[in-house]
Protein backbone atom coordinates (compact mmCIF):
# COMPACT_ATOMS: atom_id res chain seq x y z
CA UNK A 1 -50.59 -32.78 22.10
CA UNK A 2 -48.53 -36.02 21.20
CA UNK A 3 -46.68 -37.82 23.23
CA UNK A 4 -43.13 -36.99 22.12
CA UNK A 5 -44.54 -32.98 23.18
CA UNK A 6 -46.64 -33.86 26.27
CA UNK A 7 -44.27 -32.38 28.57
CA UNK A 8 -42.50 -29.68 26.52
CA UNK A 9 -44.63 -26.66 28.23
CA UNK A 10 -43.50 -28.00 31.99
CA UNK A 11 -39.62 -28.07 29.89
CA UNK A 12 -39.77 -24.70 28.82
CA UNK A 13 -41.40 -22.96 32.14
CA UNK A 14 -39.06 -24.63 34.56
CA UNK A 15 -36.02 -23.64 32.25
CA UNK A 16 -37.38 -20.08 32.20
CA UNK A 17 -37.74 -19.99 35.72
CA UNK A 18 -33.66 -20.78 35.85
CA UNK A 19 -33.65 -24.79 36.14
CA UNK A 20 -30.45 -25.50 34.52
CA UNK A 21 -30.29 -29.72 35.00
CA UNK A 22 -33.37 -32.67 34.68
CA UNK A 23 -33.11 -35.67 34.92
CA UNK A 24 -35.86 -38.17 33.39
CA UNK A 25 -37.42 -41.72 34.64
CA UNK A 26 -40.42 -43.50 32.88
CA UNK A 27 -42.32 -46.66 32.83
CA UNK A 28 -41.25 -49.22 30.02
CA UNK A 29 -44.18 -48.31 27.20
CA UNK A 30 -44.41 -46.43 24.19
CA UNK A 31 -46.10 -43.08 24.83
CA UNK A 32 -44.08 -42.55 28.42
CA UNK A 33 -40.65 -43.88 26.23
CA UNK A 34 -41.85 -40.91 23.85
CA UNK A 35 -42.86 -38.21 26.26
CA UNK A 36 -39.47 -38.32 28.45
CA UNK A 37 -37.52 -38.42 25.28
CA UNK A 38 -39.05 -36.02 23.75
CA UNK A 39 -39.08 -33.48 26.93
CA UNK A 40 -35.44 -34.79 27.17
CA UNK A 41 -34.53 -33.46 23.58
CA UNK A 42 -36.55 -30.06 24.29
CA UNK A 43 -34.48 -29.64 27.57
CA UNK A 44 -31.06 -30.49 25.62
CA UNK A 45 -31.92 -28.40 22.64
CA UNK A 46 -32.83 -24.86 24.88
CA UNK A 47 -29.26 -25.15 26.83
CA UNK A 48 -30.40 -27.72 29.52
CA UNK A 49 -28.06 -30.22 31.25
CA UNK A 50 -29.62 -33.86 31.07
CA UNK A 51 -28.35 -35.49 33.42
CA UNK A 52 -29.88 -38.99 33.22
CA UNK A 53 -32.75 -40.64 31.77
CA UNK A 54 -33.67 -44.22 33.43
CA UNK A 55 -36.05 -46.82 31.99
CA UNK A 56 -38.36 -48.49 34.76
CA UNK A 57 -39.76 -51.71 34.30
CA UNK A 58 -43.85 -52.37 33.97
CA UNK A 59 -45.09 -51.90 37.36
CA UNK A 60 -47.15 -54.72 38.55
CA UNK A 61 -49.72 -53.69 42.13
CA UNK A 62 -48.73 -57.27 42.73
CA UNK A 63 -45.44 -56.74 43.63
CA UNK A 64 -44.94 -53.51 44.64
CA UNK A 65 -41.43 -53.54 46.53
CA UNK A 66 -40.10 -53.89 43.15
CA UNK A 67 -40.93 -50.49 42.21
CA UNK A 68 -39.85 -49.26 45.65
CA UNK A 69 -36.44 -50.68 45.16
CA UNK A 70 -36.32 -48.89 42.05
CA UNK A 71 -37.25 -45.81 43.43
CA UNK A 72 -34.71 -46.24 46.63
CA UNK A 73 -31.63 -46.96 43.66
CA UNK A 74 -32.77 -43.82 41.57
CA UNK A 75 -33.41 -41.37 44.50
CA UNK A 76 -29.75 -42.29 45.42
CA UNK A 77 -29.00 -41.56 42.06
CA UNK A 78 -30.71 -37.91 41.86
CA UNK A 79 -29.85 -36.91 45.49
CA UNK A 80 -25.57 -37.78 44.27
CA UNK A 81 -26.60 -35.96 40.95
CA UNK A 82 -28.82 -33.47 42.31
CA UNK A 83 -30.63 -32.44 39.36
CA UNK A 84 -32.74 -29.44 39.65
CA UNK A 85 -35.93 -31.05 37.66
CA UNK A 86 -37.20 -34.42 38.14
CA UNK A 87 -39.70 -35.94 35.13
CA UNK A 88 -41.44 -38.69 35.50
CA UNK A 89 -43.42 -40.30 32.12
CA UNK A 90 -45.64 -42.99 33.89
CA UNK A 91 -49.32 -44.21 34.27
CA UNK A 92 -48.90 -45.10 37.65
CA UNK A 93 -45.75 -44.68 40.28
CA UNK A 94 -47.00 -41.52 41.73
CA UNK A 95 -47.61 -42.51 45.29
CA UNK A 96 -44.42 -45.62 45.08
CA UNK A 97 -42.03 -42.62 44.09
CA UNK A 98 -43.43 -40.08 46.80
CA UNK A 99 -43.57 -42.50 49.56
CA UNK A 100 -39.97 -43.56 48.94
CA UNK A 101 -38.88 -40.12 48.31
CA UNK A 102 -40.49 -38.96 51.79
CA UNK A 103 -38.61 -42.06 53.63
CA UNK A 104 -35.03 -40.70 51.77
CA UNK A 105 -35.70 -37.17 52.43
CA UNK A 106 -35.94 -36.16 48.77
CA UNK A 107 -37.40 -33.09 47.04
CA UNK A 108 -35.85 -32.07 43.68
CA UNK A 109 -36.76 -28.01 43.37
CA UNK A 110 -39.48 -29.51 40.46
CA UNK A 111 -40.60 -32.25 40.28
CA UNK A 112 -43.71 -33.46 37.49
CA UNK A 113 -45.54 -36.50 36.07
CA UNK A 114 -47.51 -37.31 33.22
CA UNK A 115 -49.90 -39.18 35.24
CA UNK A 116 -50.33 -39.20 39.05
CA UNK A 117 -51.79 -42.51 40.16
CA UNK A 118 -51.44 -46.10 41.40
CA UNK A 119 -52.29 -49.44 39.68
């Protein structure tokens, strides 16, 4: 697969199973940039309602409140838009998003990543 398909399959099987809204977030760089938007036009062209797509900053494991005030601004965002799928395109950000998400009591009905890890 490229990038701009990477997460068409996940698309397609959480439309099927009735998801009618997503929402998108992914790490400033060019194959995450290309997977969300690409996942984002799949979702738009079978009937899907995108409801955002948000651009996060490089995450440095220097500094790591500054992806956790990210996360705290966009889970406010999702839990007042309430999308049904949440996609995140990122090489790292797993745990930072999970952790925050936990704290804010946040679990969109799907929820995937490209890559599940930590810097």
């Amino acid at each position: 697969n490229t990038a701009d398909t990477y997460m068409n399959e996940f698309v397609n099987l959480v439309r099927y199973n009735g998801a009618a809204t997503i929402a998108f977030a992914y790490v400033d760089s060019t194959f995450t940039e290309q997977a969300c938007l690409g996942a984002s036009q799949v979702a738009s062209e079978s009937g899907m309602t995108v409801l955002s797509t948000d651009i996060m900053e490089s995450y440095n494991s220097s500094a790591p409140q500054v992806a956790t005030e990210k996360w705290k601004s966009l889970i406010a965002q999702y839990k007042e838009s309430r999308p049904d799928v949440l996609v995140v395109c990122s090489y790292s950000l797993c745990s930072s998003f999970l952790n925050q998400a936990y704290r804010d009591n946040y679990l969109p009905n799907a929820l995937a990543f490209t890559v599940c890890g930590e810097e």
